[in-house]
N, C-alpha and C. Protein backbone atom coordinates (compact mmCIF):
# COMPACT_ATOMS: atom_id res chain seq x y z
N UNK A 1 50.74 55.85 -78.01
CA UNK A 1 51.78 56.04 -77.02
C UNK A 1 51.28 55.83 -75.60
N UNK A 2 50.27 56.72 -75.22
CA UNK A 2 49.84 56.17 -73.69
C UNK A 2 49.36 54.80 -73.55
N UNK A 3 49.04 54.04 -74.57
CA UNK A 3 48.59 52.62 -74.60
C UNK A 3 49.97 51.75 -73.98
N UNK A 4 51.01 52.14 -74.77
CA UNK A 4 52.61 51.78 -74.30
C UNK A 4 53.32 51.88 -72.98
N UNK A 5 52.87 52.91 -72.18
CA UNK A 5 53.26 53.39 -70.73
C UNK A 5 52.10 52.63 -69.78
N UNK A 6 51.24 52.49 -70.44
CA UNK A 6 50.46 51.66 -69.65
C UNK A 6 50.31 50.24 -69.71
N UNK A 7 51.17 49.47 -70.69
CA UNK A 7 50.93 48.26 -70.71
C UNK A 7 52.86 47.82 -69.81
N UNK A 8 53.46 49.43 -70.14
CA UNK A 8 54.47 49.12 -69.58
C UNK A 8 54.96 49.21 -68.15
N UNK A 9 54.06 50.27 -67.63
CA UNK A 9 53.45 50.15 -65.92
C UNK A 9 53.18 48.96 -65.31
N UNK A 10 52.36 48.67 -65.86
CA UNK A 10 51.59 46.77 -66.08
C UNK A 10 52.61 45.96 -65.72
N UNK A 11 53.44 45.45 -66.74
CA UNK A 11 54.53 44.78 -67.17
C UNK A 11 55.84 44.98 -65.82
N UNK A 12 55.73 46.21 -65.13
CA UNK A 12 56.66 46.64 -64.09
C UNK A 12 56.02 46.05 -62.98
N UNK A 13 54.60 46.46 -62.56
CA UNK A 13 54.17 46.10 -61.69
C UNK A 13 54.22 44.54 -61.52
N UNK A 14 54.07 43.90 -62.55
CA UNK A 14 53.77 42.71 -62.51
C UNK A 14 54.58 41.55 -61.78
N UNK A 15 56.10 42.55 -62.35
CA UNK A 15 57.65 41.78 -62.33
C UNK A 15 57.92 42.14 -60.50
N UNK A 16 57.24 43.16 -59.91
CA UNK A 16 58.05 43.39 -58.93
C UNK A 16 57.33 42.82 -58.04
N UNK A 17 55.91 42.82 -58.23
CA UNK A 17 55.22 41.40 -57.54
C UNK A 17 55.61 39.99 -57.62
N UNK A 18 56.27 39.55 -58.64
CA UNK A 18 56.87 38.19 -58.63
C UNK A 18 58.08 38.26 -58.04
N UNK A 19 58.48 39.27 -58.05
CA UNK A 19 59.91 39.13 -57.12
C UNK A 19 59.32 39.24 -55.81
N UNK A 20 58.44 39.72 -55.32
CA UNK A 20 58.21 40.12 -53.70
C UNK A 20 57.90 38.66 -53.55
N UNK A 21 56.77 37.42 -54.12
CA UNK A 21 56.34 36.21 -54.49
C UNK A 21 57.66 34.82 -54.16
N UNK A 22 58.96 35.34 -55.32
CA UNK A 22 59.71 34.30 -55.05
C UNK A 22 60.83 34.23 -53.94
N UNK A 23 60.42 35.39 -52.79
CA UNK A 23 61.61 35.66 -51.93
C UNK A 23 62.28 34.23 -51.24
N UNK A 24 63.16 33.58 -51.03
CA UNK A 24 63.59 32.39 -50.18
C UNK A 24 63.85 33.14 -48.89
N UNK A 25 63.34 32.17 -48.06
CA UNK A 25 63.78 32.63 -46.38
C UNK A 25 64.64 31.46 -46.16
N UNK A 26 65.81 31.46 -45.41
CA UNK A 26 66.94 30.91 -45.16
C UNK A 26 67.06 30.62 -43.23
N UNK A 27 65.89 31.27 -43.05
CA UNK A 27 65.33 30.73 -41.16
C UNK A 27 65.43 29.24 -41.09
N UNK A 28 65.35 28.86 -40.19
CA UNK A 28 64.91 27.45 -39.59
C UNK A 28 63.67 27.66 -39.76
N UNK A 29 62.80 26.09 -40.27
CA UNK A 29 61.50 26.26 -39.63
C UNK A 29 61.07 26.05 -38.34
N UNK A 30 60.10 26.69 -37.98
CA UNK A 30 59.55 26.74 -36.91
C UNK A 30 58.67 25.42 -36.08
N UNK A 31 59.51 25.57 -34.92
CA UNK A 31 58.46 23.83 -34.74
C UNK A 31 57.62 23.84 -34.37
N UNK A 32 56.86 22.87 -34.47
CA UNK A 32 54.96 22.20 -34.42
C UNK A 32 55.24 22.00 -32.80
N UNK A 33 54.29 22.66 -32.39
CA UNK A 33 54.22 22.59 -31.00
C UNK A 33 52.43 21.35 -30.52
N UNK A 34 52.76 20.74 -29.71
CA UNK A 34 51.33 19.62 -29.37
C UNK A 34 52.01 18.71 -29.75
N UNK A 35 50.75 17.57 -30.42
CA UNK A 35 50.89 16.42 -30.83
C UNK A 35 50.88 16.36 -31.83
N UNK A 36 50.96 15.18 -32.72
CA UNK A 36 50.99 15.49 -34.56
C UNK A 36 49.41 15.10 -35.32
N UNK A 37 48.90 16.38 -35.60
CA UNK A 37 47.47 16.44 -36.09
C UNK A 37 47.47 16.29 -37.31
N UNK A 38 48.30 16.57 -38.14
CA UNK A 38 48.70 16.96 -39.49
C UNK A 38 49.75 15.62 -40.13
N UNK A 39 48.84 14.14 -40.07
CA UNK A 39 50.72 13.09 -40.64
C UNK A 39 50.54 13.32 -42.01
N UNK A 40 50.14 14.19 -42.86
CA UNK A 40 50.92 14.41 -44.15
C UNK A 40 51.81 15.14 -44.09
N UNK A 41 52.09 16.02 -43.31
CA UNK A 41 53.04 16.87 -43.16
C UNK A 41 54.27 16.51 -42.51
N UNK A 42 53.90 15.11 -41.80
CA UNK A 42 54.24 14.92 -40.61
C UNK A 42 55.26 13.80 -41.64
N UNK A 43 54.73 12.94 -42.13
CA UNK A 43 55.08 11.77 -43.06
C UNK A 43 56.57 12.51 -43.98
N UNK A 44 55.85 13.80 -44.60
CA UNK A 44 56.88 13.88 -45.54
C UNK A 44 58.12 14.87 -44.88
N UNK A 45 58.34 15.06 -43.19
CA UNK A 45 58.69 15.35 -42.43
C UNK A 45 60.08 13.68 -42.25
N UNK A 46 59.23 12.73 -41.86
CA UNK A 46 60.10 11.58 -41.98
C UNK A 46 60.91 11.44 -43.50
N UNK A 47 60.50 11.82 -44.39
CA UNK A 47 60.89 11.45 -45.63
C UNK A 47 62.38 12.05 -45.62
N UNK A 48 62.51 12.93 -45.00
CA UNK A 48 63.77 13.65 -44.96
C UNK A 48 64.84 13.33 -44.72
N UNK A 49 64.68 12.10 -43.72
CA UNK A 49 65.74 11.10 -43.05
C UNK A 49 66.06 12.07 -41.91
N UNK A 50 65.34 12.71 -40.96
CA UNK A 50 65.74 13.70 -39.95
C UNK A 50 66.83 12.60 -38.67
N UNK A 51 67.35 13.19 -38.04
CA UNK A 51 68.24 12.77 -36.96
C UNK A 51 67.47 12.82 -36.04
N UNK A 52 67.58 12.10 -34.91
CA UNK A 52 66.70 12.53 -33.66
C UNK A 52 66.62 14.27 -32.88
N UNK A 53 67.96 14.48 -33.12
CA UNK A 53 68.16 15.54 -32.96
C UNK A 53 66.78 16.22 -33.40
N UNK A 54 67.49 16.45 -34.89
CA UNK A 54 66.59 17.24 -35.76
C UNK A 54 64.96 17.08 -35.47
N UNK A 55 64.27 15.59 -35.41
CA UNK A 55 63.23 15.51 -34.90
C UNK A 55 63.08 15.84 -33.64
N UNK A 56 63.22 15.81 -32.45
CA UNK A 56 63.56 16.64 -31.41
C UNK A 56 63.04 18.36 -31.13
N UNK A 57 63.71 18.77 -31.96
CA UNK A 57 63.94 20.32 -32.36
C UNK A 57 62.46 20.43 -32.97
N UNK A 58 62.22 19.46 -33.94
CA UNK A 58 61.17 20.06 -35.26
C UNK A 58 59.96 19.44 -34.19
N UNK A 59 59.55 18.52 -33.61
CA UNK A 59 58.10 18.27 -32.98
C UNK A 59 58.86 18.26 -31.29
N UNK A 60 58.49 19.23 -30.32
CA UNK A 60 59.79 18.85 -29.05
C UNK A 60 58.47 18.42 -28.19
N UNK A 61 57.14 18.49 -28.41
CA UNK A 61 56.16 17.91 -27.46
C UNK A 61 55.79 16.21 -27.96
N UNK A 62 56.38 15.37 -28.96
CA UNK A 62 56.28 14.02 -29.39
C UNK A 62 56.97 13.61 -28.55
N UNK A 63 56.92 12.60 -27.92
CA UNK A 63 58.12 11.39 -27.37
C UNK A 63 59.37 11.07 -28.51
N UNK A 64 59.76 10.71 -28.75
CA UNK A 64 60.61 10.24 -29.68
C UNK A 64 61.10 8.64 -28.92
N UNK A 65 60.85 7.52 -29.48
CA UNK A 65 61.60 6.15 -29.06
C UNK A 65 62.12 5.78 -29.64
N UNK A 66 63.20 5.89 -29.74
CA UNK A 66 64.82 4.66 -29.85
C UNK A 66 64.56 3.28 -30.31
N UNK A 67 65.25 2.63 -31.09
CA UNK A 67 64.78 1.14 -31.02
C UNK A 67 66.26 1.07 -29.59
N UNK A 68 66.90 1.23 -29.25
CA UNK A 68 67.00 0.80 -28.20
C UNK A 68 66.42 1.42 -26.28
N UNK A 69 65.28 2.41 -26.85
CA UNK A 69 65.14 2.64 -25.70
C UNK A 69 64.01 1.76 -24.96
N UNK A 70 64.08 1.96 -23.55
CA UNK A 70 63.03 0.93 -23.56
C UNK A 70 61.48 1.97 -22.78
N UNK A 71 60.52 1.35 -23.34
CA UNK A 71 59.58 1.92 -23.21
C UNK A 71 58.05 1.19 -22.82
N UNK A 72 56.96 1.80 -21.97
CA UNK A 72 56.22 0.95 -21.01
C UNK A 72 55.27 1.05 -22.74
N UNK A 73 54.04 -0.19 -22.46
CA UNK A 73 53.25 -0.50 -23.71
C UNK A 73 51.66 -0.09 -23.07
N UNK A 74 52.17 1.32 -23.03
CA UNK A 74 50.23 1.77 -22.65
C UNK A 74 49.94 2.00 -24.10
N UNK A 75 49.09 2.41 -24.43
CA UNK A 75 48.36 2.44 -25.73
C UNK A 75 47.94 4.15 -25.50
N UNK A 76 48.53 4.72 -26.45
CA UNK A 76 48.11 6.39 -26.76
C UNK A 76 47.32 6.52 -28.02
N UNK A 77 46.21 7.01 -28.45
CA UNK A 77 45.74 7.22 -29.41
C UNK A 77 45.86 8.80 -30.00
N UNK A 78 46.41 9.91 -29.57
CA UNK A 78 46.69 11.13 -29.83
C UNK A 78 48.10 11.40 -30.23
N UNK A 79 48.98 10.35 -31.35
CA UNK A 79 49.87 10.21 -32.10
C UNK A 79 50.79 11.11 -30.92
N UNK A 80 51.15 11.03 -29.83
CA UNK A 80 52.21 11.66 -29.01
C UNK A 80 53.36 11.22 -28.66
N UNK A 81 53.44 10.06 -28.68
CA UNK A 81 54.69 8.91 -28.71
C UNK A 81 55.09 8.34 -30.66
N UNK A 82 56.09 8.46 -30.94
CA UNK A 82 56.74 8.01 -32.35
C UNK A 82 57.60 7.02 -31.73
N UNK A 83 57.50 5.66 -32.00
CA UNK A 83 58.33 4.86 -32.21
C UNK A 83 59.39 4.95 -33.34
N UNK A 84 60.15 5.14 -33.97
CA UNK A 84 61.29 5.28 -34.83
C UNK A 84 62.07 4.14 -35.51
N UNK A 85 62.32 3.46 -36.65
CA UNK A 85 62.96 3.28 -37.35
C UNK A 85 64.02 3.95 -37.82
N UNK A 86 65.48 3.26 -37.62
CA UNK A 86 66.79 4.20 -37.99
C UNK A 86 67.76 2.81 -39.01
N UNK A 87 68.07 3.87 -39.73
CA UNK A 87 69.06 3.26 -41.15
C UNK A 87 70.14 3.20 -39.82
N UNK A 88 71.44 3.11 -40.99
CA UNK A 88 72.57 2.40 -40.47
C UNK A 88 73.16 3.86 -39.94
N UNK A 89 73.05 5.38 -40.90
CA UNK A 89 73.51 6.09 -40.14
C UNK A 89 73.20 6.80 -38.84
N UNK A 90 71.84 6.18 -38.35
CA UNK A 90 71.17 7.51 -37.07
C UNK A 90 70.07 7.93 -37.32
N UNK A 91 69.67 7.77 -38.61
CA UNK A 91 68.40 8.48 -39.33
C UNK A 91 67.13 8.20 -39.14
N UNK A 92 66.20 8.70 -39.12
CA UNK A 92 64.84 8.45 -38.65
C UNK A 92 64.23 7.88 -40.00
N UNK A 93 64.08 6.84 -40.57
CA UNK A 93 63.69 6.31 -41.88
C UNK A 93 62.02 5.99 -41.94
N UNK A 94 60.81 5.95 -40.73
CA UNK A 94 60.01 5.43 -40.71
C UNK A 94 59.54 5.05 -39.26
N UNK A 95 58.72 4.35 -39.03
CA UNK A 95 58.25 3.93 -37.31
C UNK A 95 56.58 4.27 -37.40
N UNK A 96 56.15 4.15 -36.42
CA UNK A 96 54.72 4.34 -35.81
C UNK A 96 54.38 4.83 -34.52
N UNK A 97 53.04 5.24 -34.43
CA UNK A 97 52.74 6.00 -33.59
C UNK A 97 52.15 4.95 -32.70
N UNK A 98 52.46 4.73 -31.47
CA UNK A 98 52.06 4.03 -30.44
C UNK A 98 51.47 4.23 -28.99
C-alpha cells in the first residue's frame, strides 16, 4: 500500500509539472532590439510572410526598404538595412541585407 501512494504522489507530481511546461502565452512577441545577429531566427521570421508593418514592430532598429523606396548604395556589413521582396499582397517574401 505505501508503495501505491507513492508511486501515486509521483504520478501527480509529474502531471502538474507538465501542465506548468505546456502553458501557451497569447502576448505579442517581444521585439529584437539592434541589428540582426541571429538570421536563423531572423530567416524563419521572413518565412512568415510578415507585413512591413509587422516587420517594423518585430526588428524597429533594421531599416526596412521598399522595392519602391529609393535608397543611397553605401555598403553596410552589420545586417542593419533589409532590402525586401513583396508578393502581390504587401508581404515580405524574402530580400537581402545590404
Amino acid at each position: 500500500m505505501p508503495r501505491l501512494l507513492i508511486v501515486s504522489a509521483a504520478l501527480a507530481a509529474m502531471l502538474s509539472l507538465s501542465a506548468c511546461g505546456s502553458s501557451v502565452s497569447l502576448a505579442e512577441p517581444q521585439p529584437i532590439r539592434g541589428y540582426v545577429s541571429n538570421v536563423g531566427a531572423f530567416q524563419n521570421f521572413i518565412a512568415t510572410r510578415p507585413t512591413p508593418s509587422g516587420f517594423r514592430r518585430m526588428y524597429p532598429d533594421v531599416q526596412l526598404v521598399l522595392p519602391q523606396d529609393i535608397a543611397t548604395m553605401e555598403m553596410r556589413n552589420n545586417n542593419s538595412r533589409y532590402f525586401a521582396q513583396m508578393d502581390n499582397q504587401g508581404r515580405i517574401v524574402g530580400g537581402s541585407f545590404r
